[in-house]
Protein backbone atom coordinates (compact mmCIF):
# COMPACT_ATOMS: atom_id res chain seq x y z
CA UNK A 1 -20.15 -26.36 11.63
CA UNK A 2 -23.32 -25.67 13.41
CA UNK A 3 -26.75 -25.46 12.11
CA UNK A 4 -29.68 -24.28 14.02
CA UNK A 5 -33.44 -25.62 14.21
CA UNK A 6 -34.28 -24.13 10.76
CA UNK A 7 -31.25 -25.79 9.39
CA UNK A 8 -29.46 -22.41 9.25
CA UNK A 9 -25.80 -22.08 9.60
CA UNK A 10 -24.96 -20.72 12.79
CA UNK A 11 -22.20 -18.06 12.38
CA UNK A 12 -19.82 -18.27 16.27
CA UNK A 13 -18.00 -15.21 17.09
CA UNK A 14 -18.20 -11.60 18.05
CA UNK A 15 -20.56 -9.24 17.11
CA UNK A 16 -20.91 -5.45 18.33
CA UNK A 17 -23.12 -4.75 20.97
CA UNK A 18 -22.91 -1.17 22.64
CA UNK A 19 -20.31 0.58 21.03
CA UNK A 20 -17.69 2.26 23.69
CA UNK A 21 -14.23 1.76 24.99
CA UNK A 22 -13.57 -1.58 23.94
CA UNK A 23 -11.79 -2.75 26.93
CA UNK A 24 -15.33 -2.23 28.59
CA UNK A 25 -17.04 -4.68 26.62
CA UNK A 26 -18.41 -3.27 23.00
CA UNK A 27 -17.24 -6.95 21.58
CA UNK A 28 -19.94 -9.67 22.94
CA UNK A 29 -19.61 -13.41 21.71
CA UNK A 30 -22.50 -14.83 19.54
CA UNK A 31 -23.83 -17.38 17.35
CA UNK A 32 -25.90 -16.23 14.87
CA UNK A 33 -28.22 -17.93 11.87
CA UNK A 34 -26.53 -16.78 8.35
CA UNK A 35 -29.03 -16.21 5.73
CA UNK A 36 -28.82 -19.19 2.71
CA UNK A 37 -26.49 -17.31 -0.26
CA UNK A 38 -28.43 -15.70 -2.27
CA UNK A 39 -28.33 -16.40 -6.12
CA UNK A 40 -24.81 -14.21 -6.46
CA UNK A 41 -23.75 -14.89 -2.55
CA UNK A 42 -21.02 -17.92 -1.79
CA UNK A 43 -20.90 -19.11 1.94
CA UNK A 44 -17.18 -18.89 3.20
CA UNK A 45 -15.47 -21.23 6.14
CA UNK A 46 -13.15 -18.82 7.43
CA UNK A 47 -9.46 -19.10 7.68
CA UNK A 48 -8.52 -15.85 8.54
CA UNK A 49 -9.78 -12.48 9.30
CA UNK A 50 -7.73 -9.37 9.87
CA UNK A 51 -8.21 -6.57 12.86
CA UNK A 52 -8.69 -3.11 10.92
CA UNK A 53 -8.63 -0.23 12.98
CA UNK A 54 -12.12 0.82 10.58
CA UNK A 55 -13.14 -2.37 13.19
CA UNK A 56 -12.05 -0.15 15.95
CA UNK A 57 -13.81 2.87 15.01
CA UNK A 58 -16.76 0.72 14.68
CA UNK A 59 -16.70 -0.62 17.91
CA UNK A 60 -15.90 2.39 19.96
CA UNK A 61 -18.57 4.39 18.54
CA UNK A 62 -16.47 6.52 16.02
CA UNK A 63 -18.49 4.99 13.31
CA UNK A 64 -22.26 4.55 14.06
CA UNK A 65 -23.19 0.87 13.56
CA UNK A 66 -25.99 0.25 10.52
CA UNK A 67 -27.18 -2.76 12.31
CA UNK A 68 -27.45 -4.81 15.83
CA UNK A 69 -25.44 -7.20 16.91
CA UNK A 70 -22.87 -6.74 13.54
CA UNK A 71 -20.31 -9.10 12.98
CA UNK A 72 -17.01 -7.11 12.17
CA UNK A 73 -14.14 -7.65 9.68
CA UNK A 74 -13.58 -6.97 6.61
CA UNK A 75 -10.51 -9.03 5.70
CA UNK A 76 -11.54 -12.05 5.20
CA UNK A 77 -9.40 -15.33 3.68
CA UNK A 78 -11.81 -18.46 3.66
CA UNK A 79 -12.95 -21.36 1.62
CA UNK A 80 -15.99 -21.53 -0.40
CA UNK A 81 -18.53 -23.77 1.06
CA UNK A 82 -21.65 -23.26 -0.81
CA UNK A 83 -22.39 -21.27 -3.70
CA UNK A 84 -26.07 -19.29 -4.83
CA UNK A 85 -27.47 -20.40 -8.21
CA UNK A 86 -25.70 -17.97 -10.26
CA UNK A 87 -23.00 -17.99 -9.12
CA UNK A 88 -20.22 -18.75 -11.94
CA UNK A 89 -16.69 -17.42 -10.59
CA UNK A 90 -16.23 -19.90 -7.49
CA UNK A 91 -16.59 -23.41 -7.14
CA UNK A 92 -16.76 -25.28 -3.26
CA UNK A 93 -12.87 -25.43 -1.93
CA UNK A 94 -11.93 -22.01 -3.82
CA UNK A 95 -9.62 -19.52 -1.69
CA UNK A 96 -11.27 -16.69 -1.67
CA UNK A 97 -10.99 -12.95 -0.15
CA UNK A 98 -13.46 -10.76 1.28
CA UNK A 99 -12.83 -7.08 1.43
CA UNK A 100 -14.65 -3.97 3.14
CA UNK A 101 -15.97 -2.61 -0.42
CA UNK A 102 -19.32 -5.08 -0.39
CA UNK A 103 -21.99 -4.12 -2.90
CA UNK A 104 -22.45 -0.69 -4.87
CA UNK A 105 -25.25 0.14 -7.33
CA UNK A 106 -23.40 -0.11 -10.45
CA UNK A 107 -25.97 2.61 -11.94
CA UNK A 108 -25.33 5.97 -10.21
CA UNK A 109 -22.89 8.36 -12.41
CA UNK A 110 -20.06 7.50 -9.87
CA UNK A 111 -20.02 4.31 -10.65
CA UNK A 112 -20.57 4.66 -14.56
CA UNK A 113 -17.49 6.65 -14.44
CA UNK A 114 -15.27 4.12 -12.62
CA UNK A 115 -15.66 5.46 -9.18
CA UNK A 116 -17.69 3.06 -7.59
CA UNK A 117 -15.66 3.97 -4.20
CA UNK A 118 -17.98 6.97 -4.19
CA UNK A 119 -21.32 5.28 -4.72
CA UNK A 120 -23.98 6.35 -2.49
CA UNK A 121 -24.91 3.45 -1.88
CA UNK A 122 -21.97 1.33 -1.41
CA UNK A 123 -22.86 -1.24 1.35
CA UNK A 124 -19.57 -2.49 3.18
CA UNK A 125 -18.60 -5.89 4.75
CA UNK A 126 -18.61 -6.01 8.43
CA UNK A 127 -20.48 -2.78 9.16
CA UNK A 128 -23.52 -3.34 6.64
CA UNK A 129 -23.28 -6.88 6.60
CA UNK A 130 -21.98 -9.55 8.69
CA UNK A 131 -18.12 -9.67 8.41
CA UNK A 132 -15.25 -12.28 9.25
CA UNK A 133 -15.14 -11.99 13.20
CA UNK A 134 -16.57 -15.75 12.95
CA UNK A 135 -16.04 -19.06 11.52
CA UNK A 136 -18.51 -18.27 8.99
CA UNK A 137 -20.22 -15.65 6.64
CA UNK A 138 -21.36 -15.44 2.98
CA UNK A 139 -20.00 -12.71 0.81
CA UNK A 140 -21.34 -11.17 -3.02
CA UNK A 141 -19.72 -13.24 -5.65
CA UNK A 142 -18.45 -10.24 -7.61
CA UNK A 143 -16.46 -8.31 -4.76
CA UNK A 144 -15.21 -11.03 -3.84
CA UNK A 145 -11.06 -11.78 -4.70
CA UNK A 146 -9.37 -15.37 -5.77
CA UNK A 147 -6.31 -16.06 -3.85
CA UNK A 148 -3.52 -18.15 -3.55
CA UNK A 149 -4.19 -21.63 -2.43
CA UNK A 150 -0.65 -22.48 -1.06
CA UNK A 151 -0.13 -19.35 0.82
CA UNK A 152 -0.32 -18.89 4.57
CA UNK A 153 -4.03 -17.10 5.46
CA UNK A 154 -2.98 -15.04 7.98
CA UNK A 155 -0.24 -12.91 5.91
CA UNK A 156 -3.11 -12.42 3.09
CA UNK A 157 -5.88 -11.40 5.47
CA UNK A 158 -4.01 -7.91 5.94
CA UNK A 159 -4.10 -7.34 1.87
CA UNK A 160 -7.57 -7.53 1.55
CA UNK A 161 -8.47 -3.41 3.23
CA UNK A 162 -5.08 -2.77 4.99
CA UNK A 163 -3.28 -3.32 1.63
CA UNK A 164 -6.17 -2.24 -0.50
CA UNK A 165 -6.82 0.82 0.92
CA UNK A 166 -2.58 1.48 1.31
CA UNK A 167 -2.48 1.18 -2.47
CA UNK A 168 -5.12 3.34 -3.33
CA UNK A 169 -3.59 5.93 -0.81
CA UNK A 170 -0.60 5.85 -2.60
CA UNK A 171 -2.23 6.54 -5.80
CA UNK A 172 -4.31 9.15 -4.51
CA UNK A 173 -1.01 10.93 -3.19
CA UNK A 174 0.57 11.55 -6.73
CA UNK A 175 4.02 10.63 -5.42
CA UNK A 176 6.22 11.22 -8.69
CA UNK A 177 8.22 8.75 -9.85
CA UNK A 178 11.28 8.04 -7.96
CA UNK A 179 9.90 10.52 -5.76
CA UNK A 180 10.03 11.46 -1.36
CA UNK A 181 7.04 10.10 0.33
CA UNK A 182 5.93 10.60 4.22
CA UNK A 183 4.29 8.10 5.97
CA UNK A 184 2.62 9.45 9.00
CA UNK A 185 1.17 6.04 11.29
CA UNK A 186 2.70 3.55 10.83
CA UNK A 187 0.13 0.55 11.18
CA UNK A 188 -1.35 -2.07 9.15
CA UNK A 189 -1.80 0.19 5.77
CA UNK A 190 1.55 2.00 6.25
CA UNK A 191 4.07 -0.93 6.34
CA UNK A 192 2.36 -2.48 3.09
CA UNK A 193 2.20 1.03 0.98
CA UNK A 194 5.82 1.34 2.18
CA UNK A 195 6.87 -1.76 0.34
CA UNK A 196 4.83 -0.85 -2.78
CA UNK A 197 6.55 2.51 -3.08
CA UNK A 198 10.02 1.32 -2.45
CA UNK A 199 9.77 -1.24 -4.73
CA UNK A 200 8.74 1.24 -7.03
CA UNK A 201 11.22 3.54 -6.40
CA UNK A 202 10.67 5.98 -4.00
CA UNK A 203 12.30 7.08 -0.86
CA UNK A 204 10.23 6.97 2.16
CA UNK A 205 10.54 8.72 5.16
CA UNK A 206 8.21 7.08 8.52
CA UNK A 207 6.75 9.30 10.74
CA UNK A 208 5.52 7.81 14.41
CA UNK A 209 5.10 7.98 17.43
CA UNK A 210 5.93 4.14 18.37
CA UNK A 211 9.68 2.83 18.66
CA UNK A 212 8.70 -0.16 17.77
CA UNK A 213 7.10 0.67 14.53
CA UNK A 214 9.91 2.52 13.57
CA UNK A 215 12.35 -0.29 14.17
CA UNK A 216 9.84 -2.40 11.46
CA UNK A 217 9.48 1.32 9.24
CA UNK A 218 13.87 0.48 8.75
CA UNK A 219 13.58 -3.07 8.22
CA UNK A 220 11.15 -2.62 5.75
CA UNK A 221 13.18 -0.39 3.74
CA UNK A 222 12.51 2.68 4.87
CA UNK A 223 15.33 5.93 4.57
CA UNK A 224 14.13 7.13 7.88
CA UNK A 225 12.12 6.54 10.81
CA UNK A 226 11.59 9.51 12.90
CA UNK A 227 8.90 10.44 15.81
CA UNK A 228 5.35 11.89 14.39
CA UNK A 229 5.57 15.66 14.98
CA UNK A 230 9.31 15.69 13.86
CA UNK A 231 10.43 17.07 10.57
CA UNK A 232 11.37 14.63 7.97
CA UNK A 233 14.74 14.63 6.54
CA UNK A 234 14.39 16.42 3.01
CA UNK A 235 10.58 18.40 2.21
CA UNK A 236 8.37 15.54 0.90
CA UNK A 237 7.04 15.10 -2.49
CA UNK A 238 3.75 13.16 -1.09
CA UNK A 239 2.37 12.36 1.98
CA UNK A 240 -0.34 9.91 3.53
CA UNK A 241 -1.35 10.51 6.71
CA UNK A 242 -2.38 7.15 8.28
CA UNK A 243 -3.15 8.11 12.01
CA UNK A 244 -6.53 8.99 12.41
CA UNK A 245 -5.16 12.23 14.11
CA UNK A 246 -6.51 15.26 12.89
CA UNK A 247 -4.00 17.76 14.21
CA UNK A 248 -0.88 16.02 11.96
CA UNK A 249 -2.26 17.13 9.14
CA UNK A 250 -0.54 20.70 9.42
CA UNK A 251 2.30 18.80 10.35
CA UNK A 252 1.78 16.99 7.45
CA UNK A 253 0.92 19.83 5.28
CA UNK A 254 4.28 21.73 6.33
CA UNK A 255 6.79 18.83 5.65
CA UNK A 256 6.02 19.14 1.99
CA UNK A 257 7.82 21.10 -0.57
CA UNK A 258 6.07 23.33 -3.26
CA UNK A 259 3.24 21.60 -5.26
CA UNK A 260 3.36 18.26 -3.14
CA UNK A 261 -0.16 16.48 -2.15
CA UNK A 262 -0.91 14.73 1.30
CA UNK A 263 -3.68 12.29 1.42
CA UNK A 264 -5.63 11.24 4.24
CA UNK A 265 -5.90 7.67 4.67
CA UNK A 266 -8.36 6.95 7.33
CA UNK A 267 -12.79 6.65 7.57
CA UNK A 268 -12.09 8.61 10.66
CA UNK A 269 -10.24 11.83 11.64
CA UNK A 270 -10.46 13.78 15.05
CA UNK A 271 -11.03 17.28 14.23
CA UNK A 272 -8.57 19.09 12.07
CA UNK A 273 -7.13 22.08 13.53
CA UNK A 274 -7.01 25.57 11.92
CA UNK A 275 -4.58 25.67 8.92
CA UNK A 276 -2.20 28.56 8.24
CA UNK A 277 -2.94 29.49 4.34
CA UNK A 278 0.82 30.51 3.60
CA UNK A 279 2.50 27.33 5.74
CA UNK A 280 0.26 25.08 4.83
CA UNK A 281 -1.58 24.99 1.67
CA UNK A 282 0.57 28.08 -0.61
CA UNK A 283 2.53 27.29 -3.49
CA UNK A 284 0.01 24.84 -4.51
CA UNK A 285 0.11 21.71 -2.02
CA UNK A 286 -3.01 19.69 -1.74
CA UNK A 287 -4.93 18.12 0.67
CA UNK A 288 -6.90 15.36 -0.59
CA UNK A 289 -9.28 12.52 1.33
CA UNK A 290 -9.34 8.90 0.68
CA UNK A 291 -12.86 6.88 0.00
CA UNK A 292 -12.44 3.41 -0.01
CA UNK A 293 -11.56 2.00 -2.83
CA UNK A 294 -13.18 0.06 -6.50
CA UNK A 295 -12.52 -3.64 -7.36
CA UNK A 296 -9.88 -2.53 -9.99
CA UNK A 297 -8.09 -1.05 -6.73
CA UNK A 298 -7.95 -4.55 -4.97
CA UNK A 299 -7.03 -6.13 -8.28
CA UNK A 300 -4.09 -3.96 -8.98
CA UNK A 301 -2.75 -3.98 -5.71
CA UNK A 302 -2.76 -7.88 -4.66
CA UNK A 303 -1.26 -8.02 -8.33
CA UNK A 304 1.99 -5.39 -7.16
CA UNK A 305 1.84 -7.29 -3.81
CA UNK A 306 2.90 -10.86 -5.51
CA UNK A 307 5.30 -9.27 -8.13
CA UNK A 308 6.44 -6.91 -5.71
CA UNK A 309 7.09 -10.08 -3.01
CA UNK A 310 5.21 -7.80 -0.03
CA UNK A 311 5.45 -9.23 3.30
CA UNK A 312 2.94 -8.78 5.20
CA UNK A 313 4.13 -8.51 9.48
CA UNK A 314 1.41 -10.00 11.55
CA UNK A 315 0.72 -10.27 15.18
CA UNK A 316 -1.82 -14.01 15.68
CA UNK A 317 -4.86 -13.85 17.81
CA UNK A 318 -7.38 -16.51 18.44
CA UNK A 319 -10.59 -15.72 17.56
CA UNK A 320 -11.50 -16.17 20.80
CA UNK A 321 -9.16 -13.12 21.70
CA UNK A 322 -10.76 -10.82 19.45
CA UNK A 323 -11.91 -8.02 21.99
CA UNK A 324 -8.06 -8.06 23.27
CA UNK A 325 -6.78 -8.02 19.76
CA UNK A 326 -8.29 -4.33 19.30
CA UNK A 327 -7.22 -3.44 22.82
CA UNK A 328 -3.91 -3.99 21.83
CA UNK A 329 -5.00 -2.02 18.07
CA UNK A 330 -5.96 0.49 20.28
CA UNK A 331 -2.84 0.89 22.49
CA UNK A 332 -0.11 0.49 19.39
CA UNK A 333 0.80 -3.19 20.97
CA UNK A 334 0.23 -4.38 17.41
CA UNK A 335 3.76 -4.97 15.03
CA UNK A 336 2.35 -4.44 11.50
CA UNK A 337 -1.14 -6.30 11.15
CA UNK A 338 -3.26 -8.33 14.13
CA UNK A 339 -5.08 -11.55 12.40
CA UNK A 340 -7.95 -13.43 13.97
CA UNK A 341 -7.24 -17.04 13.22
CA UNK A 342 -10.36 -19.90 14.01
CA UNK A 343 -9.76 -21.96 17.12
């Protein structure tokens, strides 16, 4: 591990720059000081970190960066190196997991009422706050996850947002019990919430528009695996709509059958075209957003995802190969999750 003049641990990896097409260069390598952890803050050697497309979005400009030179990634497997004062969860050598949900206030009425996803001002790991695009970063003690010791980092690095924020998708989309469920993308997210429902009972239908994903979609236990704009099989009791394409959400929106609720997935949608009142959104079918999600989310779902046995599918990079890890994101070369591993 480096340290700088100061004594300051040098974080070594990528950082965003100028955000734009990332195959033109909005990923630049960089070694930067990391502050000492504060009194609630534990310094993490990273072990793995996955490739969100939120990382994507950040990059390319879809999401405005909050900082210079940000260090992306929010899913984040490491080892504790250091620990702040106060600290009292995490000793040095702990597994731990960093997700994208960083800090909230704890005192606004969202968060008093068990919404903390909704705090205005939630601060988020690898977009507020250095992230795990580097060997190194320190994370807030109490959004921080224990994890397995014995398992392999790079299939529990998608978990921590891709599985997270699956989970509370599936939640948010009231899928009945034993009920039909569309899956519309067919990423990162999608091919953990599809193991979740399945094992919980529900038939699930994949809608996408990459072979390849829908070969996984089968072997994953999916009834169906059909291109994006087709109709599924039988109208759809709930639906998440993964892609961050706006105009699938009348698709979407039509598939289901009377008083059935689709539910956005994504922090970024291209524009949603008109909707037809009667097709669409008649007999009582609802549209609903996703926010990211509260600690009890990540809790419950990395719970389900041991009982459960969910496999996470991951594509290796080299941290090195970051900025062609989210060309690939970008171009739907990715089978089920990309993970940066340290080099």
């Amino acid at each position: 591990m480096a340290v700088d003049a100061d004594g300051k641990h040098v974080a070594r990896g990528w950082a965003v720059r100028r955000p734009g097409p990332v195959e033109e260069g909005s990923l630049v390598r960089v070694a930067k000081p990391l502050p000492a952890p504060g009194p609630h803050d534990v310094l993490v050697r990273v072990e793995a970190c996955g490739v969100c497309r939120t990382d994507l979005h950040l990059a390319e400009g879809d999401l405005a960066p909050h900082g210079q030179d940000t260090i992306p990634g929010h899913e984040i497997v490491g080892r504790v190196l250091e620990t702040g004062r106060d600290v009292t969860r995490f000793t040095p050598g702990r597994r731990v997991g960093g997700a994208w949900l960083r800090s909230t206030c704890g005192q606004c009425r969202y968060c008093r009422a068990g919404r903390e996803n909704l705090c205005p001002y939630s601060r988020y790991t690898g977009w507020d706050a250095d992230g795990g695009y580097a060997d190194l970063t320190v994370l807030p003690e109490r959004y921080v996850y224990p994890l397995p010791e014995d398992a392999d980092p790079a299939h529990l690095a998608p978990l921590l947002c891709a599985g997270i924020i699956g989970y509370r998708a599936l939640r948010r989309s009231a899928l009945p019990d034993g009920g039909r469920l569309g899956l519309y993308g067919f990423g990162a997210s999608a091919h953990l919430a599809l193991q979740v429902a399945v094992a919980e009972g529900a038939t699930v239908h994949v809608l996408t528009r990459s072979a390849r994903a829908r070969d996984l979609a089968l072997r994953l236990g999916a009834q169906s695996a059909r291109a994006a704009r087709d109709a599924p099989p039988e109208p759809l009791d709930s639906a998440i709509l993964f892609a961050p394409v706006g105009d699938l959400v009348p698709t979407a929106l039509e598939a289901l059958d009377r008083g059935s609720t689709l539910a956005v997935a994504g922090i970024h949608l291209s524009d949603v075209p008109p909707l037809d009142y009667a097709r669409h959104l008649f007999q009582e079918r609802d549209l609903r957003s996703v926010t990211s999600n509260t600690r009890e989310d990540g809790a419950a779902f990395l719970d389900r995802a041991q009982r459960h046995g969910v496999r996470t599918t991951v594509t290796r990079y080299a941290l090195g190969d970051a900025d062609r890890a989210l060309e690939d994101l970008a171009a739907d070369r990715v089978d089920g999750a990309a993970v940066l591993l340290p080099e």
